[in-house]
Every structure is written in C-alpha cells, then in structure tokens.
Protein backbone atom coordinates (compact mmCIF):
# COMPACT_ATOMS: atom_id res chain seq x y z
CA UNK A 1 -27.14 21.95 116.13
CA UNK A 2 -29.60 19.91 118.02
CA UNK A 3 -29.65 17.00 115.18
CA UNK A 4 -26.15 17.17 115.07
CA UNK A 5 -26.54 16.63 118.79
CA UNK A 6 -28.75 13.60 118.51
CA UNK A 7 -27.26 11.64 116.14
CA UNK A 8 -23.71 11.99 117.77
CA UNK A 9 -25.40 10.30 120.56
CA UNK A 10 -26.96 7.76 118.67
CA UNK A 11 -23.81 6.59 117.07
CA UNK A 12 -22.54 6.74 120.77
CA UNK A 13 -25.01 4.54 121.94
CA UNK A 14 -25.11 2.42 119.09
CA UNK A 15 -21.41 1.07 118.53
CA UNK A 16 -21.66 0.69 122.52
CA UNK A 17 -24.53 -1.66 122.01
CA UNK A 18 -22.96 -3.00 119.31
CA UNK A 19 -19.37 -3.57 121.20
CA UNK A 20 -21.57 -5.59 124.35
CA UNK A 21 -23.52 -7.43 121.63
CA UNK A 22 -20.10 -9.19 119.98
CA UNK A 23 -18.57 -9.24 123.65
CA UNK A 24 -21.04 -11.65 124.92
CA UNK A 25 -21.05 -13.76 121.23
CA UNK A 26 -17.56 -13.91 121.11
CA UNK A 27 -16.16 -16.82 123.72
CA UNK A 28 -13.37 -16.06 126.00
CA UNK A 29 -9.51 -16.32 124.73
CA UNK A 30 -7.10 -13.85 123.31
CA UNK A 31 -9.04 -13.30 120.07
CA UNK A 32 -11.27 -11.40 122.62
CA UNK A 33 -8.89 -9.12 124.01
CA UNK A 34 -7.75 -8.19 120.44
CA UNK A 35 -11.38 -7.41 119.71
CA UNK A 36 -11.72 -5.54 122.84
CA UNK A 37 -9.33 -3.11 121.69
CA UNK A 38 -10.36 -2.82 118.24
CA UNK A 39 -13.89 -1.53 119.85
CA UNK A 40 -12.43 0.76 122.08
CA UNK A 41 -10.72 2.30 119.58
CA UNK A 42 -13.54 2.83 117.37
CA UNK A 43 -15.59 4.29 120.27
CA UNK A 44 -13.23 6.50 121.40
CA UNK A 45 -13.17 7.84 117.21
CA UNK A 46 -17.06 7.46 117.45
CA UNK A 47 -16.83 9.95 120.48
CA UNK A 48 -14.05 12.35 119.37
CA UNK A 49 -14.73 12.79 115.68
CA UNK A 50 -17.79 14.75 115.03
CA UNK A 51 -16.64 17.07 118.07
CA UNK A 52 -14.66 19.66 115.75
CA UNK A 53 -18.59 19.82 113.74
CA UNK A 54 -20.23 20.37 116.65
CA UNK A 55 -18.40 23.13 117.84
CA UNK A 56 -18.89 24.54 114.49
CA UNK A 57 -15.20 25.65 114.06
CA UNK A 58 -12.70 24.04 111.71
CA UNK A 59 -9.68 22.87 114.15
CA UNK A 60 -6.28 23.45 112.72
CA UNK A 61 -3.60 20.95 114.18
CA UNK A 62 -0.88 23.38 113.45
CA UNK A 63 -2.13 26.03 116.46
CA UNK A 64 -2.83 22.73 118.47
CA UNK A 65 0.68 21.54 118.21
CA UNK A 66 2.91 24.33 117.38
CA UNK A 67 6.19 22.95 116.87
CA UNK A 68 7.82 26.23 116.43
CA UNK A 69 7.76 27.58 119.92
CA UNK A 70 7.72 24.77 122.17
CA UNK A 71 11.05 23.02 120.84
CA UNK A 72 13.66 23.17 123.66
CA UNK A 73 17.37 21.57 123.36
CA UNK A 74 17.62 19.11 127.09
CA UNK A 75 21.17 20.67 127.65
CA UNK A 76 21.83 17.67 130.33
CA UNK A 77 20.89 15.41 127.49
CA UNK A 78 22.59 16.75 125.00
CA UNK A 79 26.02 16.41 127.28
CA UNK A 80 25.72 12.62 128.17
CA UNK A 81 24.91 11.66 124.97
CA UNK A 82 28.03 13.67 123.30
CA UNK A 83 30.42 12.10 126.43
CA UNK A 84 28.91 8.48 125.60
CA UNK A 85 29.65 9.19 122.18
CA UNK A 86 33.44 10.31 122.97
CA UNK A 87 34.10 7.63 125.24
CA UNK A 88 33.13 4.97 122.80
CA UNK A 89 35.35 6.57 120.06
CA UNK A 90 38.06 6.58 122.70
CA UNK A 91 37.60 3.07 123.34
CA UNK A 92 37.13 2.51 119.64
CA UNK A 93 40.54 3.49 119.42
CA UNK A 94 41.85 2.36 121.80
CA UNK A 95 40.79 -1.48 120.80
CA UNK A 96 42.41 -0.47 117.25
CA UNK A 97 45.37 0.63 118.22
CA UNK A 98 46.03 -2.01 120.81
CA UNK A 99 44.97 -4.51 117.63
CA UNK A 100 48.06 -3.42 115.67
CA UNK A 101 50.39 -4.20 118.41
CA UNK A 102 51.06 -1.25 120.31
CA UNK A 103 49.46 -2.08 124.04
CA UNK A 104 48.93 0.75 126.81
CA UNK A 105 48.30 3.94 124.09
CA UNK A 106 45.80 6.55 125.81
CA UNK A 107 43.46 8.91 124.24
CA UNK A 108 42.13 11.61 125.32
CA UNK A 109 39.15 13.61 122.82
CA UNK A 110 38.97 17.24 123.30
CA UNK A 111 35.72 18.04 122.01
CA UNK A 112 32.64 20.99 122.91
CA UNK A 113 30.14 18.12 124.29
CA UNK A 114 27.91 20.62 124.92
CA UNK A 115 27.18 21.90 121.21
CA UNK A 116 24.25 20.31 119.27
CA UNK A 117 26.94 19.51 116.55
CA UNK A 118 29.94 18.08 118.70
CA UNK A 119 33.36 19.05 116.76
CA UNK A 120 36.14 17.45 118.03
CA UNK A 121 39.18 19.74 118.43
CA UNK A 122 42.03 17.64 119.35
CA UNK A 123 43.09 13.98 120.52
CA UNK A 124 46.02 13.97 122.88
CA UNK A 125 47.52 10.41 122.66
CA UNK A 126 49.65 9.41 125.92
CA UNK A 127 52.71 6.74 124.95
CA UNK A 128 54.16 6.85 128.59
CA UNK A 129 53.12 3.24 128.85
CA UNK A 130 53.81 1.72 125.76
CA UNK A 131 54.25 -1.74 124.98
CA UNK A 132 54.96 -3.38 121.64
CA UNK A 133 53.47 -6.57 121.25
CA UNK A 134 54.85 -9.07 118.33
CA UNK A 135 52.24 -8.02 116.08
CA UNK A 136 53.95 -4.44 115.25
CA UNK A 137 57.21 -3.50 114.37
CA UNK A 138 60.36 -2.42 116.59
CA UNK A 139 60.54 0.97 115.01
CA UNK A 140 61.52 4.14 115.88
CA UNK A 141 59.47 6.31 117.92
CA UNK A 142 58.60 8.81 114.85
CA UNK A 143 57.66 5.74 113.21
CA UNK A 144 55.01 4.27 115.98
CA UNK A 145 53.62 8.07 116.45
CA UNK A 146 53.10 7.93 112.44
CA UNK A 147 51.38 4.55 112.51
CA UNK A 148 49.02 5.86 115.79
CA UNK A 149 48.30 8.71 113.75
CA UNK A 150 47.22 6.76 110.49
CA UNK A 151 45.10 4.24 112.91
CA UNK A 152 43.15 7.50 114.67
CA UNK A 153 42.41 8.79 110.79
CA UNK A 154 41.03 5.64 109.79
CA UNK A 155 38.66 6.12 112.53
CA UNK A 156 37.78 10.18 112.68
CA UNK A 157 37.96 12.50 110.06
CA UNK A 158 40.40 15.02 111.88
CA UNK A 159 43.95 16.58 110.82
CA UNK A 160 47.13 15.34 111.77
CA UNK A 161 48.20 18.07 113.07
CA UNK A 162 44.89 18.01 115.93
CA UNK A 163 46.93 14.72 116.73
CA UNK A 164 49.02 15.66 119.89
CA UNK A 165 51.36 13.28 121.57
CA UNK A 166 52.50 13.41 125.38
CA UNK A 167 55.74 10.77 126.18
C-alpha cells in the first residue's frame, strides 16, 4: 500500500515538474493556452486514476450513476415544450391554409400537453372570419371545409372526423 502510495506521488510530482518545465520553454501566444489545458488534463488523470487501486476496491460506475432511480420527468418542462410544439403546428397551419387562399381560418389543437407522448385529440377550425383570396376557388361552403380538412391532413396524421368546424 505504501509503494502504491509513493509512486502515485511521484507521478504527481513529476508531470507537475514536467508541466512548469514546457511552460517556461514554450513562448507566450495561444499555442500556450492550448498546452495549458492539455497538462491540466493529464494531471488531473495523473491524480484521479490510480485512486480506485489505492483504495483497493474495484469501483463500479453503474452504483455511482444509477440511472434507474434518479430519472425524474420536469412536468413544467414537459408542458412548455408540448404548448411550443402545438402552437407552431397551429401556426404551421395556419400559414398553409392562408397559402391556398382562404385568409382568417383559426385553429385551435386539443391535445394532453401534459403526457410524455402528446396525442392530439381534436382541431376545432373557426371560419367566422373567412376571406377568399383569388388564389382559391368560390365554392361552396362544404367544399372550402373539405379543402381545410385535406390541408390539416397533409400536415398531422389525425382523422377527419377529429376535424371540427365552428361558423
């Protein structure tokens, strides 16, 4: 234990002697600082290596860091990143709707934002406001609610009948 001791030590001693020795060969300039770091690093492996020998066990990472029991879910997290998410799809939609001519279309995603997996359970689309620009047709309203509902498929995978319309 005691030679173990010493020559930990020495090594210690020795890449610290040898980290002043290049310091004060080497001139000043950024090389330096890059090979200031490189020696620190190495001294602080020269320093924490032969520790787990010394202490004459064998050191298993797993009981260090066990992932199993410290894994919590940041509920506050999890719910702003879900409503970011939904408001971009809503805006997402938005943009692609408005790009086929219809101007003023709402949507609203109703979705559990605070599940790990957000599913979204229904998108109520308000046409209160509509406008039809010359890019779409003058159609029937069936028509434009059939078009709206094709354009929200193309961007989420949901059923047409989640697709809910308010006049």
């Amino acid at each position: 234990m005691l030679t173990e001791l010493s020559k930990w030590i020495l090594s210690i001693a020795g890449i610290i002697c040898l980290s002043v020795l290049i310091e004060l060969i080497l001139p000043n300039g950024q090389m330096n600082r890059y090979i200031k770091g490189i020696l620190s690093f190495i001294i602080v492996l020269v320093i924490i290596l032969p520790l787990p020998k010394l202490v004459n066990e064998k050191v298993n990472l797993d009981n260090i860091f066990d992932y199993n029991q410290n894994i919590e879910i940041d509920e506050d997290y999890l719910y702003q990143l879900n409503l970011d998410k939904l408001n971009a799809l809503q805006k997402q939609i938005e943009d692609k709707i408005t790009s086929y001519g219809y101007k003023n279309v709402s949507i609203y995603i109703s979705a559990d934002i605070f599940d790990k997996k957000m599913q979204i359970k229904a998108i109520n689309v308000d046409l209160s406001h509509l406008v039809i620009t010359e890019n779409a047709e003058h159609n029937d309203i069936m028509k434009i609610k059939k078009d709206i509902s094709k354009i929200i498929m193309t961007c989420i995978e949901i059923n047409e009948e989640a697709i809910l319309y308010d006049s």
